[in-house]
PDB file of N, CA and C in Angstrom:
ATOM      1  N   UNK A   1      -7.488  -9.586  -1.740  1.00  0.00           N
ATOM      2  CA  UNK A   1      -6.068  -9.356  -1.941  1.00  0.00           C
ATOM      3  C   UNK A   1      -5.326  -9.782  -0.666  1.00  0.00           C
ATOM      4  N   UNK A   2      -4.031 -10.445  -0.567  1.00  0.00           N
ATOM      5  CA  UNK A   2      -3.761 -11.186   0.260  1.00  0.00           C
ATOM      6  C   UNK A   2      -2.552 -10.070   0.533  1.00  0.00           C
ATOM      7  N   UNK A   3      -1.967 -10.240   1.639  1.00  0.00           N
ATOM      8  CA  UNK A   3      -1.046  -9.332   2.633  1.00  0.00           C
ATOM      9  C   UNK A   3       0.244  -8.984   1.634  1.00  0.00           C
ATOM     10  N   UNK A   4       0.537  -9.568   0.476  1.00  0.00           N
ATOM     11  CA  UNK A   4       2.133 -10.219   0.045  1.00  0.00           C
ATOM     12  C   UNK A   4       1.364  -8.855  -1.162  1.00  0.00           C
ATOM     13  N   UNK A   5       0.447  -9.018  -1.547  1.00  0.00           N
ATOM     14  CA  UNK A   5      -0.221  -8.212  -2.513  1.00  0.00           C
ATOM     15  C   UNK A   5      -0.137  -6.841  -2.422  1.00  0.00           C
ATOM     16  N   UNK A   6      -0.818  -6.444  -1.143  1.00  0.00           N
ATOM     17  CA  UNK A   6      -0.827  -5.487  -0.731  1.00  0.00           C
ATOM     18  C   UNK A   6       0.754  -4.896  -0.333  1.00  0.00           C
ATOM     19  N   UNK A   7       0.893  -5.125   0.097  1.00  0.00           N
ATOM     20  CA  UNK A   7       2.563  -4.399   0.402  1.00  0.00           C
ATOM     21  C   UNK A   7       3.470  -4.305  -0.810  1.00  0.00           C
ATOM     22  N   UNK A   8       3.195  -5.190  -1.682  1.00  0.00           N
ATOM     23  CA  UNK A   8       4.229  -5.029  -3.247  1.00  0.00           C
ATOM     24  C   UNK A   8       3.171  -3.349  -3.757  1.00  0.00           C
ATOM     25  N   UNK A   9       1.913  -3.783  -3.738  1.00  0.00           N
ATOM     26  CA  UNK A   9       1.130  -2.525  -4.301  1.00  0.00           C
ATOM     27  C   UNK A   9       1.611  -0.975  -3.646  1.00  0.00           C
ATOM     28  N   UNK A  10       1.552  -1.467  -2.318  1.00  0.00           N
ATOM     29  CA  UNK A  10       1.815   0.146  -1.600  1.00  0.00           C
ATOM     30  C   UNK A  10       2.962   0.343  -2.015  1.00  0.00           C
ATOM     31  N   UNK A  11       4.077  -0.762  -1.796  1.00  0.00           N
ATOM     32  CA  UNK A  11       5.601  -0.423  -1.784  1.00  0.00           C
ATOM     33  C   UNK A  11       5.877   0.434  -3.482  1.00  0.00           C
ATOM     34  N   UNK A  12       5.116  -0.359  -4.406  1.00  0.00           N
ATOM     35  CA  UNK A  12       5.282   0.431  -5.922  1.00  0.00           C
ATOM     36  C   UNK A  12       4.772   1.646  -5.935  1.00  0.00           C
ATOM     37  N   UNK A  13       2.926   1.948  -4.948  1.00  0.00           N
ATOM     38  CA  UNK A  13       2.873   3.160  -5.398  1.00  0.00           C
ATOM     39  C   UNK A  13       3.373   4.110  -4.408  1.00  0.00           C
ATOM     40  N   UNK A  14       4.609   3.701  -3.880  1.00  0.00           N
ATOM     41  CA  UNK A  14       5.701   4.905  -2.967  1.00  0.00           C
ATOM     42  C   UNK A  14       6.836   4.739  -3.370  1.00  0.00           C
ATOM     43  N   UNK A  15       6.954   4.318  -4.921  1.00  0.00           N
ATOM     44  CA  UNK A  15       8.189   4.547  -5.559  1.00  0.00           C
ATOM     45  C   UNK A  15       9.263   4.057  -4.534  1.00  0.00           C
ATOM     46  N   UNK A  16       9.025   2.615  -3.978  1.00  0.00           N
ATOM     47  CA  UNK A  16       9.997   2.065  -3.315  1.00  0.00           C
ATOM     48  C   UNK A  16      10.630   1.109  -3.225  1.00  0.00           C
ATOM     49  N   UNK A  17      12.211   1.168  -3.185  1.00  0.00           N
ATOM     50  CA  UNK A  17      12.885  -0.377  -3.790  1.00  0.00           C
ATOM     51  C   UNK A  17      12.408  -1.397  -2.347  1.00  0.00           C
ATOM     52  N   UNK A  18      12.516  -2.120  -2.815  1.00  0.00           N
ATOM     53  CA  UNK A  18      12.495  -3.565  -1.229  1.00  0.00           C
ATOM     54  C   UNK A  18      13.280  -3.637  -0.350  1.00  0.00           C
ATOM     55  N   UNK A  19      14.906  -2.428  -1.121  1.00  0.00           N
ATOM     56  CA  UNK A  19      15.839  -2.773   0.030  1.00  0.00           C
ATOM     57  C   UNK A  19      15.420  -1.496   0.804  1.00  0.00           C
ATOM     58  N   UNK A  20      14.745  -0.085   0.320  1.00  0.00           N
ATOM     59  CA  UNK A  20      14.571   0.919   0.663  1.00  0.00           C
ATOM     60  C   UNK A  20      13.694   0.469   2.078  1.00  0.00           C
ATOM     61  N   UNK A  21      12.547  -0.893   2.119  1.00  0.00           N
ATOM     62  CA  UNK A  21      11.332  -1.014   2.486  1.00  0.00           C
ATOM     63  C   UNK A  21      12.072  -1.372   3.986  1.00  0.00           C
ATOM     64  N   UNK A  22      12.694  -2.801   3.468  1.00  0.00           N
ATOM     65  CA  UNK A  22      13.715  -3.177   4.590  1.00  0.00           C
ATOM     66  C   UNK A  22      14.381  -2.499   5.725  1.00  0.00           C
ATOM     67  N   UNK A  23      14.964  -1.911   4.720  1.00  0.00           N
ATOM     68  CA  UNK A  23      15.293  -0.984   6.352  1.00  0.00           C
ATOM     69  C   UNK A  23      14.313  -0.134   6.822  1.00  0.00           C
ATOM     70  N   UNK A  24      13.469   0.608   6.272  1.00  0.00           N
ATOM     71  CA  UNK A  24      12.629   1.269   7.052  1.00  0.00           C
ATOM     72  C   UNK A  24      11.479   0.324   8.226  1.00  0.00           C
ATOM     73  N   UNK A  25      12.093  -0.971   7.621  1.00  0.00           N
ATOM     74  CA  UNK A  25      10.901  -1.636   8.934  1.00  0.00           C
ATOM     75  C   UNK A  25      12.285  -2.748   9.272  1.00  0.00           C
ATOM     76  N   UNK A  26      13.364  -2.384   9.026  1.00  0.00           N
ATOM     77  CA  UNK A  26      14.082  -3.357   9.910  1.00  0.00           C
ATOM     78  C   UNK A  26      14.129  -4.679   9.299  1.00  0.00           C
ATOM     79  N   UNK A  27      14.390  -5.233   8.344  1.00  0.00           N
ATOM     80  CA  UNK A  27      14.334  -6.611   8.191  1.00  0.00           C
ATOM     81  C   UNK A  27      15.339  -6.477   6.378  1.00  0.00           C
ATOM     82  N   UNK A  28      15.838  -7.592   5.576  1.00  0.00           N
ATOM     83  CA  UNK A  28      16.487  -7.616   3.942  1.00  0.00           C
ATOM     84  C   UNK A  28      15.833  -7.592   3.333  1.00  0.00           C
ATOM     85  N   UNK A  29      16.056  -7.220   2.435  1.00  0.00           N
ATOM     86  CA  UNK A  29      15.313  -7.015   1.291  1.00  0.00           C
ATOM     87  C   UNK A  29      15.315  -8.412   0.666  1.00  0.00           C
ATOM     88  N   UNK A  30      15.840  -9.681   1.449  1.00  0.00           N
ATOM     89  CA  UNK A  30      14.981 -11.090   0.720  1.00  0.00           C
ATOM     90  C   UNK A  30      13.705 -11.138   1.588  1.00  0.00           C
ATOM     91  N   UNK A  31      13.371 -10.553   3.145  1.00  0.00           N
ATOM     92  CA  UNK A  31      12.805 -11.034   3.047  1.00  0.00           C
ATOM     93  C   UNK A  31      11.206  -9.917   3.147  1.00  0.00           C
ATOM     94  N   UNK A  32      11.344  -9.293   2.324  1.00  0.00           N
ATOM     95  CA  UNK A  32      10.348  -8.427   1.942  1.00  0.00           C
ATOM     96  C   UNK A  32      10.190  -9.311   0.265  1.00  0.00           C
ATOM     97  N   UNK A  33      11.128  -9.804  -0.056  1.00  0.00           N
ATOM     98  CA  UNK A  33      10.864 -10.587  -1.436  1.00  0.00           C
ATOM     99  C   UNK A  33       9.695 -11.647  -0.937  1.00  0.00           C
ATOM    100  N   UNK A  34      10.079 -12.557  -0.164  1.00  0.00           N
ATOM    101  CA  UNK A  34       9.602 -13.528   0.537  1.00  0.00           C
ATOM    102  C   UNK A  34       7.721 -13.096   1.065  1.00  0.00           C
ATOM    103  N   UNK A  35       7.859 -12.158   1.173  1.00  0.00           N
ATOM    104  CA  UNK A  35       6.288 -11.619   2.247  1.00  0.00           C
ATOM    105  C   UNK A  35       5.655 -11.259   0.368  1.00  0.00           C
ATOM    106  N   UNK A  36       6.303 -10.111  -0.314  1.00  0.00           N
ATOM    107  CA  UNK A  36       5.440  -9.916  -1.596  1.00  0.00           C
ATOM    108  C   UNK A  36       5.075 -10.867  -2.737  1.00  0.00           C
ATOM    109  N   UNK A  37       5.814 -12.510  -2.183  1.00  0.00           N
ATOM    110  CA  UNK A  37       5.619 -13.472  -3.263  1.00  0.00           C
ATOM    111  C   UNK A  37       4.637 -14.493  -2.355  1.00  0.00           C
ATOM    112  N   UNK A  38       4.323 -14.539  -0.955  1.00  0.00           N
ATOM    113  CA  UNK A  38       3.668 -15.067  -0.101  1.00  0.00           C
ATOM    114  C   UNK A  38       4.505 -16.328   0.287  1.00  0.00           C
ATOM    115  N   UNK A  39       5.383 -16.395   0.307  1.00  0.00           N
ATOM    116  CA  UNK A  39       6.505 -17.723   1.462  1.00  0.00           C
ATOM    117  C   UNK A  39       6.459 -17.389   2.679  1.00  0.00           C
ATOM    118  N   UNK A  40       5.951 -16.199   2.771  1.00  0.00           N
ATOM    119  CA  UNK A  40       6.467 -15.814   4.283  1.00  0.00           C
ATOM    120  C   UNK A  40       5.572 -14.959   4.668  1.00  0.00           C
ATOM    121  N   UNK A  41       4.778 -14.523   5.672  1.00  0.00           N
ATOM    122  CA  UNK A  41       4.337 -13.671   6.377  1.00  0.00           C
ATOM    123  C   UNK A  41       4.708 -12.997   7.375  1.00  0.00           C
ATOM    124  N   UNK A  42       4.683 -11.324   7.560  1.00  0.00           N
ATOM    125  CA  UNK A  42       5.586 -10.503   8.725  1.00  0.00           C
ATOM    126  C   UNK A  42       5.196 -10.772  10.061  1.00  0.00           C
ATOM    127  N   UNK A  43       5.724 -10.792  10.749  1.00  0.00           N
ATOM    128  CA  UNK A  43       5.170 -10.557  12.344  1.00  0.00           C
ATOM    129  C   UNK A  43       4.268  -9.031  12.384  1.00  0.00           C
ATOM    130  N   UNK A  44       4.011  -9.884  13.876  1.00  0.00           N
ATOM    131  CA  UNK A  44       2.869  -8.600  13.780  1.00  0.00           C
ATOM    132  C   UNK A  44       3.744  -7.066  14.090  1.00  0.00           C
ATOM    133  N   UNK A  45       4.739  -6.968  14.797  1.00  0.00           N
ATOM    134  CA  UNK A  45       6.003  -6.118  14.638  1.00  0.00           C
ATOM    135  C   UNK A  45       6.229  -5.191  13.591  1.00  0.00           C
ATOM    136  N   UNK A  46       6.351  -5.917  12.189  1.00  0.00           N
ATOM    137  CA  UNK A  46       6.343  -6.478  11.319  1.00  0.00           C
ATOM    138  C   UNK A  46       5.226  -5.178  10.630  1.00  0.00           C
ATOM    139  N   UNK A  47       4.269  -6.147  10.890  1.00  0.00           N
ATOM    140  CA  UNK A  47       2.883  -5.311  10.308  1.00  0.00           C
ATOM    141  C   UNK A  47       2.528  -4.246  10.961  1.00  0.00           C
ATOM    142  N   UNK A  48       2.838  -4.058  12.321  1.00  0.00           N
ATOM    143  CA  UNK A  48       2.894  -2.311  12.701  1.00  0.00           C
ATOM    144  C   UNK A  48       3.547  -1.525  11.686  1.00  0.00           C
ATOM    145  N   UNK A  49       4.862  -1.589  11.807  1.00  0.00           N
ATOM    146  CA  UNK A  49       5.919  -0.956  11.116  1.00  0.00           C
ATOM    147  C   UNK A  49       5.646  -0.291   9.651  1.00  0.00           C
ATOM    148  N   UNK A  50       4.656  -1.780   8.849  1.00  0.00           N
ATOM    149  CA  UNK A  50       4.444  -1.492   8.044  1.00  0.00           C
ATOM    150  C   UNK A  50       3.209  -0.238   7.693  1.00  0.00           C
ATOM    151  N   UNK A  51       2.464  -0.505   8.257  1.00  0.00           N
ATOM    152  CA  UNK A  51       1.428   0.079   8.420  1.00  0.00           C
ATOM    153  C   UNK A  51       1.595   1.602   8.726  1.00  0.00           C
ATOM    154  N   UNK A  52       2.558   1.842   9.488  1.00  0.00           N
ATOM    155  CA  UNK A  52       3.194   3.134   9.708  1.00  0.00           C
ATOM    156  C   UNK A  52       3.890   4.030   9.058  1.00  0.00           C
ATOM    157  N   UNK A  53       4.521   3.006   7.888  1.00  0.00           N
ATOM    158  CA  UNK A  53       5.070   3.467   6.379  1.00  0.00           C
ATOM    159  C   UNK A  53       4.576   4.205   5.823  1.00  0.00           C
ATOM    160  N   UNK A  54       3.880   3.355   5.621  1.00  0.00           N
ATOM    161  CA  UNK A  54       2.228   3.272   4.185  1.00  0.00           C
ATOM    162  C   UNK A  54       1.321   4.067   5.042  1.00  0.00           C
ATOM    163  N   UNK A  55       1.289   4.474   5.836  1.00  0.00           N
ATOM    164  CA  UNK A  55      -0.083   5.242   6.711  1.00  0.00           C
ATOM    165  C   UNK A  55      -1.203   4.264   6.006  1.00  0.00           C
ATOM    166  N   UNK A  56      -1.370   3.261   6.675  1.00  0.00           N
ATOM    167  CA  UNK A  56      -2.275   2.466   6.567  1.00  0.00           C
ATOM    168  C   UNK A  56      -2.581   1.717   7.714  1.00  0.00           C
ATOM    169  N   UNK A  57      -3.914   1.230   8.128  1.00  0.00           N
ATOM    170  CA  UNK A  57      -4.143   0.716   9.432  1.00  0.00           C
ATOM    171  C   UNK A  57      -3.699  -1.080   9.258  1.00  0.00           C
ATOM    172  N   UNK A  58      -3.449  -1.484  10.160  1.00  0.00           N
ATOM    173  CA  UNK A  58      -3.246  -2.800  10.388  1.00  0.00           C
ATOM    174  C   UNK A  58      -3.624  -3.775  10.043  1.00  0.00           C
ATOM    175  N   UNK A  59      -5.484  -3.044  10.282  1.00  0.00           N
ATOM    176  CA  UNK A  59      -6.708  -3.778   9.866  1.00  0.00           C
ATOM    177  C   UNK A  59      -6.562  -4.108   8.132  1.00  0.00           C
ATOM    178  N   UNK A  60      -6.255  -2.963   7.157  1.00  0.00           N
ATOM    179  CA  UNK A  60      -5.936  -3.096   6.104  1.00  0.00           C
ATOM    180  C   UNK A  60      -5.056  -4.068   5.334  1.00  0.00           C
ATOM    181  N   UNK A  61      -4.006  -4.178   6.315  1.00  0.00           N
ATOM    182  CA  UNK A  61      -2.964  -5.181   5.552  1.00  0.00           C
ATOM    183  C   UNK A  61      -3.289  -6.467   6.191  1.00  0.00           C
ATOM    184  N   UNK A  62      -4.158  -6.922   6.910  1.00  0.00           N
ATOM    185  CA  UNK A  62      -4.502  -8.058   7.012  1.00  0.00           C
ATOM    186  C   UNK A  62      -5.875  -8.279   6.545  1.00  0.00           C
ATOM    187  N   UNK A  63      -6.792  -7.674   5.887  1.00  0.00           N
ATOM    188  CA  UNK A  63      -7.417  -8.064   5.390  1.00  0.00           C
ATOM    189  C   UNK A  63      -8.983  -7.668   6.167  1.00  0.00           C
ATOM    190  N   UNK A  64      -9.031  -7.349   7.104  1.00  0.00           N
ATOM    191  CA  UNK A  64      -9.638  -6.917   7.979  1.00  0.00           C
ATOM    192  C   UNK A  64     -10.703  -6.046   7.233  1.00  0.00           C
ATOM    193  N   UNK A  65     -12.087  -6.071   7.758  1.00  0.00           N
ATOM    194  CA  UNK A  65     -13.166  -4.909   7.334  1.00  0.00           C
ATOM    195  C   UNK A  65     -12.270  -3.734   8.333  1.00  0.00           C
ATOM    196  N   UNK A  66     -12.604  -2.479   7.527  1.00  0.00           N
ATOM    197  CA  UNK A  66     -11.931  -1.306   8.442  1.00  0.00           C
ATOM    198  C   UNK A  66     -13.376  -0.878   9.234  1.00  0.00           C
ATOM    199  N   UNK A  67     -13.242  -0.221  10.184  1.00  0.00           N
ATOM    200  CA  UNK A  67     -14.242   0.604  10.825  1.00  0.00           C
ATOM    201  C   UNK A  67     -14.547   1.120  10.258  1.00  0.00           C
ATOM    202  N   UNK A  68     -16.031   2.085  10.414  1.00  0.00           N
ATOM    203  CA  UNK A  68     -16.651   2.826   9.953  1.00  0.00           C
ATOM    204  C   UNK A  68     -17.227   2.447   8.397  1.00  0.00           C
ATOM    205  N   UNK A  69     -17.959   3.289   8.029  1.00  0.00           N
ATOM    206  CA  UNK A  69     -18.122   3.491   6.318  1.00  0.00           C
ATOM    207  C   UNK A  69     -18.116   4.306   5.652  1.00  0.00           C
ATOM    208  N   UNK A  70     -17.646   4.156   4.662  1.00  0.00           N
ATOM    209  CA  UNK A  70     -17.159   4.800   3.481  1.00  0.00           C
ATOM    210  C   UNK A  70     -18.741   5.086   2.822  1.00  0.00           C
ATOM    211  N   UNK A  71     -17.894   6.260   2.083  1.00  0.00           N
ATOM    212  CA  UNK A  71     -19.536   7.029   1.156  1.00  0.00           C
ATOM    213  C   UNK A  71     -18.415   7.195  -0.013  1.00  0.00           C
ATOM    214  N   UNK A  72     -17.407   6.937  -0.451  1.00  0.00           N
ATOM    215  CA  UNK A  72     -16.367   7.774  -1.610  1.00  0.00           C
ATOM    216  C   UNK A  72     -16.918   6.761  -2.418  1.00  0.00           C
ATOM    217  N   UNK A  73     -16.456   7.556  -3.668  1.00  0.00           N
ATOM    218  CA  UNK A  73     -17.801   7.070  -4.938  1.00  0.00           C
ATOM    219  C   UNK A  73     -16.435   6.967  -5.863  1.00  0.00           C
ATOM    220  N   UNK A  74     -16.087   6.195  -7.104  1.00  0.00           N
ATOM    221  CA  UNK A  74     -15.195   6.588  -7.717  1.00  0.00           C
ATOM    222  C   UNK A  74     -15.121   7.638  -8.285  1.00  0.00           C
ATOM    223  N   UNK A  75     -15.968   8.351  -8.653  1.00  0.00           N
ATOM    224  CA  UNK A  75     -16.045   9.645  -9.023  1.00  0.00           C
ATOM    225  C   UNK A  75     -14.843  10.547  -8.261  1.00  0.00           C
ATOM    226  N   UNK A  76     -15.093  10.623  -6.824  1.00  0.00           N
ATOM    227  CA  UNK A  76     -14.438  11.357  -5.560  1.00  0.00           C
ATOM    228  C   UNK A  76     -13.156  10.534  -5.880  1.00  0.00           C
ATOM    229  N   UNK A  77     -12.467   9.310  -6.127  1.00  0.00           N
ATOM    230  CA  UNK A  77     -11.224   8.978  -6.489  1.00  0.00           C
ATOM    231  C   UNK A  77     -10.868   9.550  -7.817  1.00  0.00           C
ATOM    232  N   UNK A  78     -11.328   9.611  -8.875  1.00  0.00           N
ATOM    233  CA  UNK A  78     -10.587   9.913 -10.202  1.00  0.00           C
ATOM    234  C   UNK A  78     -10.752  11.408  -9.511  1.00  0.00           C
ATOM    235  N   UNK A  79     -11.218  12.761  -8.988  1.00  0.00           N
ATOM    236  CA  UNK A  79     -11.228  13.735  -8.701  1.00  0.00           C
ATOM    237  C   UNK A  79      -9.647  13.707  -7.683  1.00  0.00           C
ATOM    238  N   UNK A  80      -9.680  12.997  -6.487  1.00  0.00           N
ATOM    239  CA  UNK A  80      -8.510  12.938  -5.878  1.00  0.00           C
ATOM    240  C   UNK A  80      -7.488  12.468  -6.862  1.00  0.00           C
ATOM    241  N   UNK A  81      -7.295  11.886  -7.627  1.00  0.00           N
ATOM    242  CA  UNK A  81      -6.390  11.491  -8.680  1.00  0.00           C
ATOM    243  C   UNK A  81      -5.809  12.973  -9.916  1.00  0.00           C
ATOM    244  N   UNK A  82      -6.929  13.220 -10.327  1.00  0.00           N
ATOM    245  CA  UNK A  82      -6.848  14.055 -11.167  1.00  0.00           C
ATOM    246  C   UNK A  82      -5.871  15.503 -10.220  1.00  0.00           C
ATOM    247  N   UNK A  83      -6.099  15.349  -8.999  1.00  0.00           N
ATOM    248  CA  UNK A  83      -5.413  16.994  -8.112  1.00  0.00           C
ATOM    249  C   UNK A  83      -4.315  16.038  -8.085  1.00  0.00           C
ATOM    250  N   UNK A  84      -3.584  14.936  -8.117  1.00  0.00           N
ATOM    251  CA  UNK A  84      -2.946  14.297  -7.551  1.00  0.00           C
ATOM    252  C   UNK A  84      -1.551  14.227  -8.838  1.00  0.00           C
ATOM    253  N   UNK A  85      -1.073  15.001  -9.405  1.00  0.00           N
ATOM    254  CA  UNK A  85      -0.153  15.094 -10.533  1.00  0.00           C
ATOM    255  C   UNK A  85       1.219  14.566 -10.277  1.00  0.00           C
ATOM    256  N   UNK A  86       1.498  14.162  -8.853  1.00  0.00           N
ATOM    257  CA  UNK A  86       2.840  14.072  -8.587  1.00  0.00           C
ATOM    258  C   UNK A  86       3.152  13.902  -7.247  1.00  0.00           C
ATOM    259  N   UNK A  87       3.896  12.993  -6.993  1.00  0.00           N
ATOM    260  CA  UNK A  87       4.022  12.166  -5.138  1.00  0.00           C
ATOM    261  C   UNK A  87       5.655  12.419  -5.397  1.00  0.00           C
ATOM    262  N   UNK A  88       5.590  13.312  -3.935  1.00  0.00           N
ATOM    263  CA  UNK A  88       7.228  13.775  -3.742  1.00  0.00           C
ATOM    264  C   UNK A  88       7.895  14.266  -4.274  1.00  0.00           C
ATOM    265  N   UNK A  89       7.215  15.688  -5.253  1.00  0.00           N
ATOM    266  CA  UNK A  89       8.042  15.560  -6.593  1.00  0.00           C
ATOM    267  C   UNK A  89       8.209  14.747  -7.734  1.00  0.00           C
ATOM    268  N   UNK A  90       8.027  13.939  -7.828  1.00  0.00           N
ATOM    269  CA  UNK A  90       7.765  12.806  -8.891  1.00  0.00           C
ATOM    270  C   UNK A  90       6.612  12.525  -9.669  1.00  0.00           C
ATOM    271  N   UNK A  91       6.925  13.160 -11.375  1.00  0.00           N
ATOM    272  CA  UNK A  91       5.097  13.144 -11.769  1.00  0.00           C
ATOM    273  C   UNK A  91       4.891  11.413 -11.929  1.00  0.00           C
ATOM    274  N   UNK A  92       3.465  11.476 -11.785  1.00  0.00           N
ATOM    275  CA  UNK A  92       2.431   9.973 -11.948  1.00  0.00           C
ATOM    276  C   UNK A  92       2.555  10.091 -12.998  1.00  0.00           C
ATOM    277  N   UNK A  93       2.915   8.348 -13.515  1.00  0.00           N
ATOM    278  CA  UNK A  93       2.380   7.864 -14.981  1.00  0.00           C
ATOM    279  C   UNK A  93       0.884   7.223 -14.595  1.00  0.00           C
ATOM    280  N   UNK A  94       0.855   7.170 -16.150  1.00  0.00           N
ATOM    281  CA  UNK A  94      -0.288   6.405 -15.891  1.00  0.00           C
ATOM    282  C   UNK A  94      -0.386   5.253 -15.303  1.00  0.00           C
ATOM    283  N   UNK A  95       0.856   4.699 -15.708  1.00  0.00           N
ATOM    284  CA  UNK A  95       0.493   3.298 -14.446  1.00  0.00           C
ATOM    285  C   UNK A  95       0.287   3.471 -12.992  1.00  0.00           C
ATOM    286  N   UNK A  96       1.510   3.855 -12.835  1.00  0.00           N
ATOM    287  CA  UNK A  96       1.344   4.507 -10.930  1.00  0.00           C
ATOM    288  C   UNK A  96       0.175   4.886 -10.297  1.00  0.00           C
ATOM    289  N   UNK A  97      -0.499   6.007 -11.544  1.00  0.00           N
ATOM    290  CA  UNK A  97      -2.605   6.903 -11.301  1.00  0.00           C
ATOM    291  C   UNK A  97      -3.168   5.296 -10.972  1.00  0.00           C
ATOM    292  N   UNK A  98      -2.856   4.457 -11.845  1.00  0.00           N
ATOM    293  CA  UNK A  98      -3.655   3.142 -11.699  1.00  0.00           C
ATOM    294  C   UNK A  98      -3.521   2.104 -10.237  1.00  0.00           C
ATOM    295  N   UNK A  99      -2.060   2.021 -10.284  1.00  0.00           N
ATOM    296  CA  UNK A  99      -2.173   1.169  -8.764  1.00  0.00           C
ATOM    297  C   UNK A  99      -2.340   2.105  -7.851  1.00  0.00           C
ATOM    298  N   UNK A 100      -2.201   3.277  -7.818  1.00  0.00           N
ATOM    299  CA  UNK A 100      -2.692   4.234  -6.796  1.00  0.00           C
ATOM    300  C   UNK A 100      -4.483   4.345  -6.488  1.00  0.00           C
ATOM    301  N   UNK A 101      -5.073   4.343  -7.983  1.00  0.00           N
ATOM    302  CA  UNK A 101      -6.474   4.296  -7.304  1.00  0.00           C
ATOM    303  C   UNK A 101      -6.894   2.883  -6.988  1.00  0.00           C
ATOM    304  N   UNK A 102      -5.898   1.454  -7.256  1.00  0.00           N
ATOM    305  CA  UNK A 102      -6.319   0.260  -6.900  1.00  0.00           C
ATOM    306  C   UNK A 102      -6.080   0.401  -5.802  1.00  0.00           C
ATOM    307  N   UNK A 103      -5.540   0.848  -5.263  1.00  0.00           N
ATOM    308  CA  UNK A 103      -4.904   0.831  -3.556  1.00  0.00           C
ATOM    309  C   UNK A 103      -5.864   1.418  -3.187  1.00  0.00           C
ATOM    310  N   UNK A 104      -6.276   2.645  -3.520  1.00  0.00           N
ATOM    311  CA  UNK A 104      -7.750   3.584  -2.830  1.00  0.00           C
ATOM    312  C   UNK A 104      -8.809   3.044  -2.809  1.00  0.00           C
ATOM    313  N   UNK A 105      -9.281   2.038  -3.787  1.00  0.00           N
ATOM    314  CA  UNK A 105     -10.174   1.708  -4.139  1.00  0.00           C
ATOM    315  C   UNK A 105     -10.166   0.376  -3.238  1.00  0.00           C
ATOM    316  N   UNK A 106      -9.039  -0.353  -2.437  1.00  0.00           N
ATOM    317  CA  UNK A 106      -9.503  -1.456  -2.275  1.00  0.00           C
ATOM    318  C   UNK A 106      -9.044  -1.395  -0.826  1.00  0.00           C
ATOM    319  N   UNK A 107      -9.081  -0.088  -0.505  1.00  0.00           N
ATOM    320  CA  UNK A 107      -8.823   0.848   1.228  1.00  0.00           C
ATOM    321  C   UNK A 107     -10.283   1.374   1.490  1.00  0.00           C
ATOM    322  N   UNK A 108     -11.251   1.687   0.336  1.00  0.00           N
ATOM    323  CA  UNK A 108     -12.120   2.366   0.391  1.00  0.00           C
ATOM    324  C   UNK A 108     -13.533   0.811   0.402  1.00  0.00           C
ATOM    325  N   UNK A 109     -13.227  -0.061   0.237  1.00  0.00           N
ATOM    326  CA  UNK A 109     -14.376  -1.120  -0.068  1.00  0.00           C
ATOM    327  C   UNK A 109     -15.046  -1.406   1.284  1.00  0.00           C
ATOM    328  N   UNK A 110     -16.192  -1.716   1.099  1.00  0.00           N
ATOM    329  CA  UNK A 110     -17.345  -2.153   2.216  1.00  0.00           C
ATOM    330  C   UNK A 110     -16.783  -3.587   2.477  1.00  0.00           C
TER     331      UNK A 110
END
């Protein structure tokens, strides 16, 4: 999954518009259009910021093996899913349960 991927994924499963994204890392909402369609890639600035959003490491949004290893089984995700009824107040559809465990699932890979 390429960087433009990942950030449309996180940004949807945090129920967030592009212009919302923008300002929280400083930049328009064209050109968060631009990074989630791949014309453009963030600075590394950029990819702190982001990363700080999303509580996600750096290593992640670039594609990077993360440190350490993982033992979570999908089992242990549909269990975190299943306690997981609602982000911010806001209940999960089923779609959202879905890019939410794609996001876990592809945070959690060897």
């Amino acid at each position: 999954m390429n960087i433009g991927s990942k950030i449309k994924d996180l940004r949807k499963a945090s129920r967030m518009s592009q212009t919302d994204l923008g300002k929280l890392v400083h930049v328009s909402q064209q050109t968060i259009t631009a990074w989630e369609n791949n014309k453009a890639e963030p600075a590394s600035s950029a990819i702190i910021k982001l990363a700080e959003v999303f509580n996600v490491t750096t290593d992640y949004l670039l594609g990077r093996p993360e440190k350490g290893n993982s033992n979570y089984t999908d089992e242990d995700l549909e269990e975190a899913l299943d306690r997981a009824h609602s982000f911010s107040g806001k209940p999960l559809s089923d779609h959202d349960r879905k890019v939410a465990k794609d996001v876990l699932r592809s945070l959690f890979q060897d």
